[in-house]
PDB file of N, CA and C in Angstrom:
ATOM      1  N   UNK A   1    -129.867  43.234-207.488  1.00  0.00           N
ATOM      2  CA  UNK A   1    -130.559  44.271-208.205  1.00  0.00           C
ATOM      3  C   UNK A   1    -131.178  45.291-207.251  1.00  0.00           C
ATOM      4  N   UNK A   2    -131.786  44.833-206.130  1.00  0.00           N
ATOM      5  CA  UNK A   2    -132.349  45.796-205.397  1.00  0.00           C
ATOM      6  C   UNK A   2    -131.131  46.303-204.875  1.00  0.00           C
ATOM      7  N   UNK A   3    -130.119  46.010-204.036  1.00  0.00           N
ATOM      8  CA  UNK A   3    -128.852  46.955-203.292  1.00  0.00           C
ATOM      9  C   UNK A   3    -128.130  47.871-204.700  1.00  0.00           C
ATOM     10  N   UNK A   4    -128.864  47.533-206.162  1.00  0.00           N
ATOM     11  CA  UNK A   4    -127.963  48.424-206.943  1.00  0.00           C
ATOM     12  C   UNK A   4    -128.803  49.725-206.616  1.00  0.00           C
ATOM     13  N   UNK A   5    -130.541  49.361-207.163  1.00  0.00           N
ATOM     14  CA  UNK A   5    -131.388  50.406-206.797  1.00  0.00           C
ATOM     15  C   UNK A   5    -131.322  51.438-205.862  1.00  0.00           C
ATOM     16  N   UNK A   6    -130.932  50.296-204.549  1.00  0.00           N
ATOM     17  CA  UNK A   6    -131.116  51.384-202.950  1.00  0.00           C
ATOM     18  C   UNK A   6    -130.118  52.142-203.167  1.00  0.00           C
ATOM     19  N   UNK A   7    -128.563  51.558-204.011  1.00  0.00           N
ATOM     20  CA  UNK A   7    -127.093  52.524-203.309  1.00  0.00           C
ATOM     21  C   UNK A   7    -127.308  53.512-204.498  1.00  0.00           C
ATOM     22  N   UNK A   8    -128.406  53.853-205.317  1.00  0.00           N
ATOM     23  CA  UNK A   8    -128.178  54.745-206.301  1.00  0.00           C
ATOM     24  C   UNK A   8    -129.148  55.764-205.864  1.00  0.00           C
ATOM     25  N   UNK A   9    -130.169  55.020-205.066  1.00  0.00           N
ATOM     26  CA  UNK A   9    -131.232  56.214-204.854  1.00  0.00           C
ATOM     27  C   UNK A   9    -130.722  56.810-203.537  1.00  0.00           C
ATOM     28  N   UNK A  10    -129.808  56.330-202.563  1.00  0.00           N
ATOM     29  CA  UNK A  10    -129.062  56.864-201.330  1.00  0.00           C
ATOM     30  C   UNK A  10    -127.737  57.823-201.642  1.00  0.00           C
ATOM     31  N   UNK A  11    -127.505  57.506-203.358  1.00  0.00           N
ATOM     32  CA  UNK A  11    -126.668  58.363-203.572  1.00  0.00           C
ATOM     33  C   UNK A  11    -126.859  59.544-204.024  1.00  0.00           C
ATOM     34  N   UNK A  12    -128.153  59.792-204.592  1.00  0.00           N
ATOM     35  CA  UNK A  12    -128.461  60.250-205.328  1.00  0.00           C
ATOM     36  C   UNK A  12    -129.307  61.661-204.111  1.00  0.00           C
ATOM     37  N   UNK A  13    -129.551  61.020-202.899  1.00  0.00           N
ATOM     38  CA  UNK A  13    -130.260  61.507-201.795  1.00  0.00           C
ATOM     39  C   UNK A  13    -128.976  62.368-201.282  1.00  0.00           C
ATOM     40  N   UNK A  14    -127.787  61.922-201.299  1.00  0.00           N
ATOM     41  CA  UNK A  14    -127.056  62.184-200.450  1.00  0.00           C
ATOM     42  C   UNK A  14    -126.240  63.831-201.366  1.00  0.00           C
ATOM     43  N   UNK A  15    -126.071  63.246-202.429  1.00  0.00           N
ATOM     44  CA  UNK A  15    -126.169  64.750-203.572  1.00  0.00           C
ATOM     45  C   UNK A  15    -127.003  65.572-203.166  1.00  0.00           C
ATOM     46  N   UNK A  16    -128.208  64.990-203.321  1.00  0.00           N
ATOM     47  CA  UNK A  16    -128.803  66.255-202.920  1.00  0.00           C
ATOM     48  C   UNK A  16    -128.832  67.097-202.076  1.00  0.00           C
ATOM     49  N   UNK A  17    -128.493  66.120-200.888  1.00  0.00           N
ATOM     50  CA  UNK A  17    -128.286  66.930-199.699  1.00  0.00           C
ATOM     51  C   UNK A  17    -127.471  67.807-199.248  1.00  0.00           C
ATOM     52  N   UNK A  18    -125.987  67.418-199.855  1.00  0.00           N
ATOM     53  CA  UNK A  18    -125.070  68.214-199.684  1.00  0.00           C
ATOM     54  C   UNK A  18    -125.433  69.630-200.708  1.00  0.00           C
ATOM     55  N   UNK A  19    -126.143  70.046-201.508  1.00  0.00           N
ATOM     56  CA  UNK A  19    -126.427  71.027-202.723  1.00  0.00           C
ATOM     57  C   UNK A  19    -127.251  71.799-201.696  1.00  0.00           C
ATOM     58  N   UNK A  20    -128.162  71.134-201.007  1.00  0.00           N
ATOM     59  CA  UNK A  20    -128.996  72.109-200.153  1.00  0.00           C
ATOM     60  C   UNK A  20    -128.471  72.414-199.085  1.00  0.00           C
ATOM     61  N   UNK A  21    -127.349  72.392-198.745  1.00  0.00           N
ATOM     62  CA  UNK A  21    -126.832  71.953-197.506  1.00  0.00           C
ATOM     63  C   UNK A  21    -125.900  73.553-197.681  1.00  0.00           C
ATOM     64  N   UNK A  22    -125.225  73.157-199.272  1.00  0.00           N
ATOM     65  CA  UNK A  22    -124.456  74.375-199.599  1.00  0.00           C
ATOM     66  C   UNK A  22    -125.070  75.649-199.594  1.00  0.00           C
ATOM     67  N   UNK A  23    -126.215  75.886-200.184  1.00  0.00           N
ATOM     68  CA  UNK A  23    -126.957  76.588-200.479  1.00  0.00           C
ATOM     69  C   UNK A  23    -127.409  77.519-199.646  1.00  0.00           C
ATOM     70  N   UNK A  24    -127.954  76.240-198.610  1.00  0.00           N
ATOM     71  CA  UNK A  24    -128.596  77.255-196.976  1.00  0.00           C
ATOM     72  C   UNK A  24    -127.400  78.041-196.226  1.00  0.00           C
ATOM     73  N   UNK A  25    -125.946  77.363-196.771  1.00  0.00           N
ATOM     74  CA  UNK A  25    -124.644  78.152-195.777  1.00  0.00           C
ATOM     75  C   UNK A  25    -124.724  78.970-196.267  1.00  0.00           C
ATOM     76  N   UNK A  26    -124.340  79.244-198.177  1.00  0.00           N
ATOM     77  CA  UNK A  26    -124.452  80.745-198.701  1.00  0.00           C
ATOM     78  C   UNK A  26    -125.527  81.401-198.669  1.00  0.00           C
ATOM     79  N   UNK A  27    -127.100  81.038-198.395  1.00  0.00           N
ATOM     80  CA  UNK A  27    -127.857  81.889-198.018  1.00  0.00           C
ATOM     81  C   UNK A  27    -127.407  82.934-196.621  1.00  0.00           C
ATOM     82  N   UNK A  28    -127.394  81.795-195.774  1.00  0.00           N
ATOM     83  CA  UNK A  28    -127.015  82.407-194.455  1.00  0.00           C
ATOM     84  C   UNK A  28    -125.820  83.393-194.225  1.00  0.00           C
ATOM     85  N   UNK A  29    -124.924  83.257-194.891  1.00  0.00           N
ATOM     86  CA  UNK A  29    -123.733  84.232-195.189  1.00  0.00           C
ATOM     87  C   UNK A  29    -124.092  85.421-195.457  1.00  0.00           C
ATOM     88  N   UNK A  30    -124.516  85.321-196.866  1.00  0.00           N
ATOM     89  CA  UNK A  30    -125.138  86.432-197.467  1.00  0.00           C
ATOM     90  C   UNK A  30    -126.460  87.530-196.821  1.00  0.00           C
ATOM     91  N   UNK A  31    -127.275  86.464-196.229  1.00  0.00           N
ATOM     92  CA  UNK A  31    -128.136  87.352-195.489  1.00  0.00           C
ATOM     93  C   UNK A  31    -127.401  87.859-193.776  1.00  0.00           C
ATOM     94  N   UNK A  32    -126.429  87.581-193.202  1.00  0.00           N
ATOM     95  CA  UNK A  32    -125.761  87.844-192.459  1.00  0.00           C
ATOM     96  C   UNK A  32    -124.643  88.898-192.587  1.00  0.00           C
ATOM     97  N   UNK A  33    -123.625  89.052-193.778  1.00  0.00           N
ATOM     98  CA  UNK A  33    -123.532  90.376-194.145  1.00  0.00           C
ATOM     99  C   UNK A  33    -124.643  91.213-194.488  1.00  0.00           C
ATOM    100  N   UNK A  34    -125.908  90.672-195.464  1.00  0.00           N
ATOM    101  CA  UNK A  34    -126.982  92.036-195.589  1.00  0.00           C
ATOM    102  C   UNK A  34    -127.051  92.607-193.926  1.00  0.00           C
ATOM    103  N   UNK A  35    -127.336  91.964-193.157  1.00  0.00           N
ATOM    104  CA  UNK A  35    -127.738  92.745-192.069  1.00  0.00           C
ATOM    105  C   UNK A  35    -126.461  93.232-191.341  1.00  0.00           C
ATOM    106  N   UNK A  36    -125.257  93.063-191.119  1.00  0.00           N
ATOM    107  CA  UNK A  36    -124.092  93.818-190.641  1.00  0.00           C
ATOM    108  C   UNK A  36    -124.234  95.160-191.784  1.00  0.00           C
ATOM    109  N   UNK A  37    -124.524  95.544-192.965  1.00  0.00           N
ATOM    110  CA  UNK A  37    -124.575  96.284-193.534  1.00  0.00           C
ATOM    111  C   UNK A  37    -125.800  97.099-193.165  1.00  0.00           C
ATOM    112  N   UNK A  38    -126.577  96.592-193.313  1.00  0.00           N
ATOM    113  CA  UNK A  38    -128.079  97.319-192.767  1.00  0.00           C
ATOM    114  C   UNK A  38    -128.059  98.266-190.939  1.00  0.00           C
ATOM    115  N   UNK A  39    -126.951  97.254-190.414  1.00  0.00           N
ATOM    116  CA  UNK A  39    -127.267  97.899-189.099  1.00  0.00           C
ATOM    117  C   UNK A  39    -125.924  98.622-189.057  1.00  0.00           C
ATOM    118  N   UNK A  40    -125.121  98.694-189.859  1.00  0.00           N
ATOM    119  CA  UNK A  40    -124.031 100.130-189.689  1.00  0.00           C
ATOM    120  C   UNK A  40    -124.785 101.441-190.491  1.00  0.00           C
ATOM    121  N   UNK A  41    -125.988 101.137-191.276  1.00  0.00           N
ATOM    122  CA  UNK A  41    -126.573 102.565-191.910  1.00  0.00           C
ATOM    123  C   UNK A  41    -127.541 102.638-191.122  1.00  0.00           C
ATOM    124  N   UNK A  42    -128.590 101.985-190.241  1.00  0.00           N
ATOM    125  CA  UNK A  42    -129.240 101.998-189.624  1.00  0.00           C
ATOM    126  C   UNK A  42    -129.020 102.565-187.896  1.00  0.00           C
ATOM    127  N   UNK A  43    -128.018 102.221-187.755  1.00  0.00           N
ATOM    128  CA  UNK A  43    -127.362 102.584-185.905  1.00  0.00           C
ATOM    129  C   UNK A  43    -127.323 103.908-185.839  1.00  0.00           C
ATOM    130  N   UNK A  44    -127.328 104.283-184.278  1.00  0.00           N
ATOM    131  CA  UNK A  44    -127.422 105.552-183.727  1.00  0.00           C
ATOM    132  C   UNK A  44    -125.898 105.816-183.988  1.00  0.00           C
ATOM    133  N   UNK A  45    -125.882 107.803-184.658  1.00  0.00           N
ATOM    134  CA  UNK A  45    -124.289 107.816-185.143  1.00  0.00           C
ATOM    135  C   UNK A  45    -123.928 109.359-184.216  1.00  0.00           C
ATOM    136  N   UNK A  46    -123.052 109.297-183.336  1.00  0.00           N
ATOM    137  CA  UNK A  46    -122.773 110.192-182.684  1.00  0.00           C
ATOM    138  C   UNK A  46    -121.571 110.574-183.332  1.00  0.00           C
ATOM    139  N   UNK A  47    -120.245 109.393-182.926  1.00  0.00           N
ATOM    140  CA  UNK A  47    -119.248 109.615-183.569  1.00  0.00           C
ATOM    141  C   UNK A  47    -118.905 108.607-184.621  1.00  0.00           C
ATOM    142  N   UNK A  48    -119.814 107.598-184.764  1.00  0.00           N
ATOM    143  CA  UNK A  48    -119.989 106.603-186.156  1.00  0.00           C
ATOM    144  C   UNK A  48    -118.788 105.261-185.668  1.00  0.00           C
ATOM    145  N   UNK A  49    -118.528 105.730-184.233  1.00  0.00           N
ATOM    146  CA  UNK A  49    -117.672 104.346-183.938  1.00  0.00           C
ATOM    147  C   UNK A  49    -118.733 102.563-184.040  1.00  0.00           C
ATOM    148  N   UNK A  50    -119.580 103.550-183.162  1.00  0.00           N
ATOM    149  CA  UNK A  50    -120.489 102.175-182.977  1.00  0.00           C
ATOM    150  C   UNK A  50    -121.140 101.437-184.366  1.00  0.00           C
ATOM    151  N   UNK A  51    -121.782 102.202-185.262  1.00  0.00           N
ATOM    152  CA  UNK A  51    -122.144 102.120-186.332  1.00  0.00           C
ATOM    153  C   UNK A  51    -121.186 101.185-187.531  1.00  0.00           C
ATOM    154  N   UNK A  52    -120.522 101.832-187.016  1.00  0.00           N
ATOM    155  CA  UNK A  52    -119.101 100.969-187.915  1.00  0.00           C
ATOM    156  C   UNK A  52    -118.480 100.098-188.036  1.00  0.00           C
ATOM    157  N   UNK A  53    -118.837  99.705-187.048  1.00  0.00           N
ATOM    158  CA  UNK A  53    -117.733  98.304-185.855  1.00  0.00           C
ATOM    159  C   UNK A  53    -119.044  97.446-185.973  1.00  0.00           C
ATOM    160  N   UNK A  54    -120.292  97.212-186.555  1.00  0.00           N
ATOM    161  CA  UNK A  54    -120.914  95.853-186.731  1.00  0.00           C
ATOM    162  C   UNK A  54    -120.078  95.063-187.699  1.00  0.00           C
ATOM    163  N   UNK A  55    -120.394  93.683-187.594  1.00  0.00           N
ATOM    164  CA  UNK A  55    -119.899  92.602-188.836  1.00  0.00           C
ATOM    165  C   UNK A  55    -119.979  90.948-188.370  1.00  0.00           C
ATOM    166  N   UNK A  56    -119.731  90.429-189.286  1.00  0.00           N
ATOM    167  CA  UNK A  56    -119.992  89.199-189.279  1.00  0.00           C
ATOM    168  C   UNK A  56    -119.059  88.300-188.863  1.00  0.00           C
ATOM    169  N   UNK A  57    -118.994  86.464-188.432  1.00  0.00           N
ATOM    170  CA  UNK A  57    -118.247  85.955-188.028  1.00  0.00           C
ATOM    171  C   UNK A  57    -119.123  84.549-188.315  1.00  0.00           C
ATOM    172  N   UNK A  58    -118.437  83.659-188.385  1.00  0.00           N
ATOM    173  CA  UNK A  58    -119.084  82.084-188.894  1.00  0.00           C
ATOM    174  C   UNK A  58    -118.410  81.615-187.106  1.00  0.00           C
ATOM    175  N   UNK A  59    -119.209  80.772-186.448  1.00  0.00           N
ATOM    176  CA  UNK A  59    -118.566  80.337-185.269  1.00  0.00           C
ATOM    177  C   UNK A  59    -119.688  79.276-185.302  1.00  0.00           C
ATOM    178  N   UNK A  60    -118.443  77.879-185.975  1.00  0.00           N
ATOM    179  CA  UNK A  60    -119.021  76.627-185.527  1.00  0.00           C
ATOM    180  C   UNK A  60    -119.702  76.577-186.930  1.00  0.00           C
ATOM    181  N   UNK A  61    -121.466  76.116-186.927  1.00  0.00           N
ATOM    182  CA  UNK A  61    -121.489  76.141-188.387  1.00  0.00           C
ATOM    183  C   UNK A  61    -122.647  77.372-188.458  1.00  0.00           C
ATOM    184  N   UNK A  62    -122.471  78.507-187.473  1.00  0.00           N
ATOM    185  CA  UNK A  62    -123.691  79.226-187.670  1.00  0.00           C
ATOM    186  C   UNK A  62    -123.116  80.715-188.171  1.00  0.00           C
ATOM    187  N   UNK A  63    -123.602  81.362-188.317  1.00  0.00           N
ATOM    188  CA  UNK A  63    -123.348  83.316-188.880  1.00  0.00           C
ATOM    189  C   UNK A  63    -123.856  83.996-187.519  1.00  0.00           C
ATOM    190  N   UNK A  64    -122.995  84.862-187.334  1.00  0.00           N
ATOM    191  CA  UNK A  64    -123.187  85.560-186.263  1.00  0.00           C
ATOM    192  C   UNK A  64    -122.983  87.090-186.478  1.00  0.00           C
ATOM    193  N   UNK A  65    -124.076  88.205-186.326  1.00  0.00           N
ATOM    194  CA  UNK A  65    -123.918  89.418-186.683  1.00  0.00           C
ATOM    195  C   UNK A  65    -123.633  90.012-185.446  1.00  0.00           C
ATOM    196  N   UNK A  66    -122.714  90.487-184.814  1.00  0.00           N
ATOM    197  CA  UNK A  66    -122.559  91.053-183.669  1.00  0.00           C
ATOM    198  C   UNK A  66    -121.905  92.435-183.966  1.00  0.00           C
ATOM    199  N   UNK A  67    -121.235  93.102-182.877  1.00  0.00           N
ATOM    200  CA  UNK A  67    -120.609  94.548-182.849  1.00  0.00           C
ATOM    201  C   UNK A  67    -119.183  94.170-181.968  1.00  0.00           C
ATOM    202  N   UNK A  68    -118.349  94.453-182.822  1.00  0.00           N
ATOM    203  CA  UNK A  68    -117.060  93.894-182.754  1.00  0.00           C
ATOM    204  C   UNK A  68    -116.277  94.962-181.328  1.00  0.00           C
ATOM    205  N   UNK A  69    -116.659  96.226-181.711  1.00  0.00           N
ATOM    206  CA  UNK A  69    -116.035  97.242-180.705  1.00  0.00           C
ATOM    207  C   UNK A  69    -116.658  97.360-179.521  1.00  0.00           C
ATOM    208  N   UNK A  70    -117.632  97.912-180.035  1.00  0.00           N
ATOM    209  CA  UNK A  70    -118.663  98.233-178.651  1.00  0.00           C
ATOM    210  C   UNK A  70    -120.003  97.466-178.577  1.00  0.00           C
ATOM    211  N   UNK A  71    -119.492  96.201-177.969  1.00  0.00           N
ATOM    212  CA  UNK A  71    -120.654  95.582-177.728  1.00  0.00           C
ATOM    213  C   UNK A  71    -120.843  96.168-176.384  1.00  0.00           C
ATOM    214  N   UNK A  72    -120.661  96.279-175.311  1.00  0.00           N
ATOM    215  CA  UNK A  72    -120.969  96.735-174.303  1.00  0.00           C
ATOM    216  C   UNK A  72    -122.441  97.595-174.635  1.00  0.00           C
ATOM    217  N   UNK A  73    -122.467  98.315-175.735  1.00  0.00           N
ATOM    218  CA  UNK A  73    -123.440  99.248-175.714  1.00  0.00           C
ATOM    219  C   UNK A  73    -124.645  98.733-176.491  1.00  0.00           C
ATOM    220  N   UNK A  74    -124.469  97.589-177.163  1.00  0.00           N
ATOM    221  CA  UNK A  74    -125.973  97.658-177.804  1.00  0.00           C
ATOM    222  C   UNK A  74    -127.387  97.611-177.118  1.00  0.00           C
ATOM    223  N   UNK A  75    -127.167  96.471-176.094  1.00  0.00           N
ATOM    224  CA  UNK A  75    -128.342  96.454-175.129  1.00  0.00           C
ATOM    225  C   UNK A  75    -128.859  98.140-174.770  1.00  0.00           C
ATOM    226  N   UNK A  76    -127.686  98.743-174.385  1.00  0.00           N
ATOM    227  CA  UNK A  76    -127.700 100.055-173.685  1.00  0.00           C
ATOM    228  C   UNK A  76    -128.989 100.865-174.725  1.00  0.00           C
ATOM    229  N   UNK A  77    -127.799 100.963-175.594  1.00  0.00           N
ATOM    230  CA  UNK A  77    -128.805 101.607-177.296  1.00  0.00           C
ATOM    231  C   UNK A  77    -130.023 101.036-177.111  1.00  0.00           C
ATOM    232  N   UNK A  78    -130.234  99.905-177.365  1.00  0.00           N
ATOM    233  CA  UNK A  78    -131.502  99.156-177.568  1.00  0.00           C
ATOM    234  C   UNK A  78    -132.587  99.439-177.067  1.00  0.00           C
ATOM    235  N   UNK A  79    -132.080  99.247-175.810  1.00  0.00           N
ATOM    236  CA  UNK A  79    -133.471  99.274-174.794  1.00  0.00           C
ATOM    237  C   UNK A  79    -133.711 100.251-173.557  1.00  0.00           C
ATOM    238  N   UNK A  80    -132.478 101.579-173.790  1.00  0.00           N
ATOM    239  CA  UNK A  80    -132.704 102.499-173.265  1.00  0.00           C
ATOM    240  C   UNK A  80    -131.447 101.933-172.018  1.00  0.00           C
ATOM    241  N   UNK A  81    -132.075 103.392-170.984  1.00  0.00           N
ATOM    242  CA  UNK A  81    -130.964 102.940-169.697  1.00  0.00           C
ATOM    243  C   UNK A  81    -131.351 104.165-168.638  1.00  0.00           C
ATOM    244  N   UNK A  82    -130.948 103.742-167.512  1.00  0.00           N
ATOM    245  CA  UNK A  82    -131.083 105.085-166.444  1.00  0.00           C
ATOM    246  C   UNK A  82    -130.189 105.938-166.642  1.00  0.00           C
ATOM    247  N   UNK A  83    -130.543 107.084-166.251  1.00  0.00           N
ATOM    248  CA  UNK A  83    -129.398 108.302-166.115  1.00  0.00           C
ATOM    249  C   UNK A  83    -128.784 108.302-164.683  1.00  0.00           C
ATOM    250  N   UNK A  84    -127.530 108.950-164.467  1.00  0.00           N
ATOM    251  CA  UNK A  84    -126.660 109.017-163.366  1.00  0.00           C
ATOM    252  C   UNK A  84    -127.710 110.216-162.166  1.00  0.00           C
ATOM    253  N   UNK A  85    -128.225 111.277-163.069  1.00  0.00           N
ATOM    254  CA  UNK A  85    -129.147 111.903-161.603  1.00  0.00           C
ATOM    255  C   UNK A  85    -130.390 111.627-161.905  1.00  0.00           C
ATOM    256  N   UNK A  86    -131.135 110.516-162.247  1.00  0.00           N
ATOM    257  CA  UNK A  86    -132.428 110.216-162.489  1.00  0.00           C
ATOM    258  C   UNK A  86    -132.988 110.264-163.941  1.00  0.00           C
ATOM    259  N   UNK A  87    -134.339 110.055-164.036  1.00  0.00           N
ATOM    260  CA  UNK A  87    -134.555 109.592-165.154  1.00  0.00           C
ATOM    261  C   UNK A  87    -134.533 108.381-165.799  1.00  0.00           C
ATOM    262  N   UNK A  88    -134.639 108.431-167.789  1.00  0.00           N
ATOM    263  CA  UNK A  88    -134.334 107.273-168.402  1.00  0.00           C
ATOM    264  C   UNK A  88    -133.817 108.143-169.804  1.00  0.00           C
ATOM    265  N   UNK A  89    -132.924 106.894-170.227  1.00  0.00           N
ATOM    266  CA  UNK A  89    -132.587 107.636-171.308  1.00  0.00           C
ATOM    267  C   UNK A  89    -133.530 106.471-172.521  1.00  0.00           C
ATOM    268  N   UNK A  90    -134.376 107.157-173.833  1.00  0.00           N
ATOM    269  CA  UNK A  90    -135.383 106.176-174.123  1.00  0.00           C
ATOM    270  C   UNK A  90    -134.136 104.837-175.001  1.00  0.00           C
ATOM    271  N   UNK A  91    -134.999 104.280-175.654  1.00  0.00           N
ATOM    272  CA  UNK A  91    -134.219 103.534-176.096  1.00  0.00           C
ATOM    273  C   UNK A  91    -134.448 103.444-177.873  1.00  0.00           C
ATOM    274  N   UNK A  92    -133.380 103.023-178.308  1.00  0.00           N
ATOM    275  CA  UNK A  92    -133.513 103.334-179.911  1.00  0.00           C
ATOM    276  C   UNK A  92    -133.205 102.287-180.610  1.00  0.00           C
ATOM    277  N   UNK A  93    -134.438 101.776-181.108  1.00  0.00           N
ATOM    278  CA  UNK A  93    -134.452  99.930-181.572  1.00  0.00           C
ATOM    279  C   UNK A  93    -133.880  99.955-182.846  1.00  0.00           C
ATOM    280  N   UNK A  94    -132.761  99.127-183.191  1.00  0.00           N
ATOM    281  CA  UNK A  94    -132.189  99.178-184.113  1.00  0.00           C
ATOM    282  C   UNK A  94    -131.912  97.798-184.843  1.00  0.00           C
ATOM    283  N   UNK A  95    -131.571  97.275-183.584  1.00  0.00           N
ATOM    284  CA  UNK A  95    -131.448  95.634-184.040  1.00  0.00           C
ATOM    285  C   UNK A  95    -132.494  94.685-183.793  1.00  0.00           C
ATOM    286  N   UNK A  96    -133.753  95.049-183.495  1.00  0.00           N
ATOM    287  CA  UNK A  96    -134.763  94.221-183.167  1.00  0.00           C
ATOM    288  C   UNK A  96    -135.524  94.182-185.248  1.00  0.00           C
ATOM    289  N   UNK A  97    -135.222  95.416-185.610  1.00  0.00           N
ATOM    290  CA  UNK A  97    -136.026  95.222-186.881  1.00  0.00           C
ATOM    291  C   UNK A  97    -134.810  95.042-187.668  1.00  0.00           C
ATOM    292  N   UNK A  98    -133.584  95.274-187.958  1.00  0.00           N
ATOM    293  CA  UNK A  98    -132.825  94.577-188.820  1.00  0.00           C
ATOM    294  C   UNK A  98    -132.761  92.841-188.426  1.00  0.00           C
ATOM    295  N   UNK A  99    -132.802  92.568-187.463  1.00  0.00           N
ATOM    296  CA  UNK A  99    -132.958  90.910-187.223  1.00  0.00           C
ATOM    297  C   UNK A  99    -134.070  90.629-187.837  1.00  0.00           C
ATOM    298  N   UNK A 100    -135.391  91.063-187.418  1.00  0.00           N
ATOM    299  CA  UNK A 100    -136.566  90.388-188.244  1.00  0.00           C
ATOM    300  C   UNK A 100    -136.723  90.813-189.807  1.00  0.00           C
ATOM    301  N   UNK A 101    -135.891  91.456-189.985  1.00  0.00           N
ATOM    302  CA  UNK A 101    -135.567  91.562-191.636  1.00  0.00           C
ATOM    303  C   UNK A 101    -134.716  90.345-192.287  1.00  0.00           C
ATOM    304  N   UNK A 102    -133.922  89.944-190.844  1.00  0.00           N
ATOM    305  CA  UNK A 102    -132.613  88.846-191.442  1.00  0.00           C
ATOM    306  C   UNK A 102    -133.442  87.739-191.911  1.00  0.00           C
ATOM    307  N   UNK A 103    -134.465  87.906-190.980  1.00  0.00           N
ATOM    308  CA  UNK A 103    -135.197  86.304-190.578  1.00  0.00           C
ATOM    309  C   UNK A 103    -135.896  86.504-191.525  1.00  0.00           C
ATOM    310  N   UNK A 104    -136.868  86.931-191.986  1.00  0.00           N
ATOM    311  CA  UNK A 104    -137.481  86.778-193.247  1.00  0.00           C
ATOM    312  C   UNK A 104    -136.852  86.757-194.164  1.00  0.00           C
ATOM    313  N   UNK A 105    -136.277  87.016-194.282  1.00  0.00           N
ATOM    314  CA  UNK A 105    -134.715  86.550-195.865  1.00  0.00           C
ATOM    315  C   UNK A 105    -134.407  85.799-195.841  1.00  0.00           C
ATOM    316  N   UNK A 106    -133.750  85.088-195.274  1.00  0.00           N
ATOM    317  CA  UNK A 106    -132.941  83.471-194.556  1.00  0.00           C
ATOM    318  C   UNK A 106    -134.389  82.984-195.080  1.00  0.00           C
ATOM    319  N   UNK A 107    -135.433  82.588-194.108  1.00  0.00           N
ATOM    320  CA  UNK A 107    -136.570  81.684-194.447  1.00  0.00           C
ATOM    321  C   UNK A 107    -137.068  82.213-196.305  1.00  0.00           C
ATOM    322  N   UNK A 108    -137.224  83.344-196.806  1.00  0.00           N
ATOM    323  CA  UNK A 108    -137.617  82.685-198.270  1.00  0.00           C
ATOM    324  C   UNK A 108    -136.358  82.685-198.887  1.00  0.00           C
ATOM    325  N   UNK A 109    -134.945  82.939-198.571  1.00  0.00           N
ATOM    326  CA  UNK A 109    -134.313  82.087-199.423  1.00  0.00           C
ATOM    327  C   UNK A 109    -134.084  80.566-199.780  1.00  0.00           C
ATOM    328  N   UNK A 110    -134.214  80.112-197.984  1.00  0.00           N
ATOM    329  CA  UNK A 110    -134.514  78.680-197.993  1.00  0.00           C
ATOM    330  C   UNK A 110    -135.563  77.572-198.673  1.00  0.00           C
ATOM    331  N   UNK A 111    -136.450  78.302-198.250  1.00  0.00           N
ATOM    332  CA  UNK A 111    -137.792  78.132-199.203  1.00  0.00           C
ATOM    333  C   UNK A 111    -137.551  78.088-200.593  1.00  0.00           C
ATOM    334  N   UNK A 112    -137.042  78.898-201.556  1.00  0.00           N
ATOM    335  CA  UNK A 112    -137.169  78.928-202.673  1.00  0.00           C
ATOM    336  C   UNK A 112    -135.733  78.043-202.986  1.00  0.00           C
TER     337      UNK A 112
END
């Protein structure tokens, strides 16, 4: 009687787990395209290459928002850079506040 109890309440644990389990992946998806979307309207647009070329990728079991073309340049964008005869060129934060937008989404979707 008790191993019926335990294998029903371990099963019953184990449902659950997989439901939340699902849940937090499609959260994370979903808030991982929001922000590939957010940071192609948000990015610096000269000729709209860079802007355009963000998006998403699942690698392993996590979401990854990166810049498919020109990654070379986000740091650059980001956080500024020297010029070739002196100077700085400033820098134009783009992905520091679409990330902490991601992150507060992800955490109250999880939450709720």
């Amino acid at each position: 009687m008790a191993n019926d109890i335990t294998s029903q309440i371990l099963q019953a644990l184990r449902g659950y787990t997989d439901d939340v389990r699902e849940e937090v992946d499609k959260a994370a998806e979903e808030v991982s395209k929001q922000t590939a979307d957010q940071l192609k309207s948000t990015s610096p647009k000269k000729t709209g290459k860079y802007a355009s070329s963000w998006t998403t990728k699942k690698v392993g079991k996590k979401w990854v928002v990166h810049n498919k073309k020109h990654y070379r340049l986000t740091h650059l964008i980001e956080k500024g850079h020297a010029k070739v005869n002196g100077g700085r060129v400033p820098g134009r934060a783009h992905i520091r506040p679409a990330e902490q937008e991601a992150i507060r989404e992800f955490v109250d979707r999880v939450e709720r």
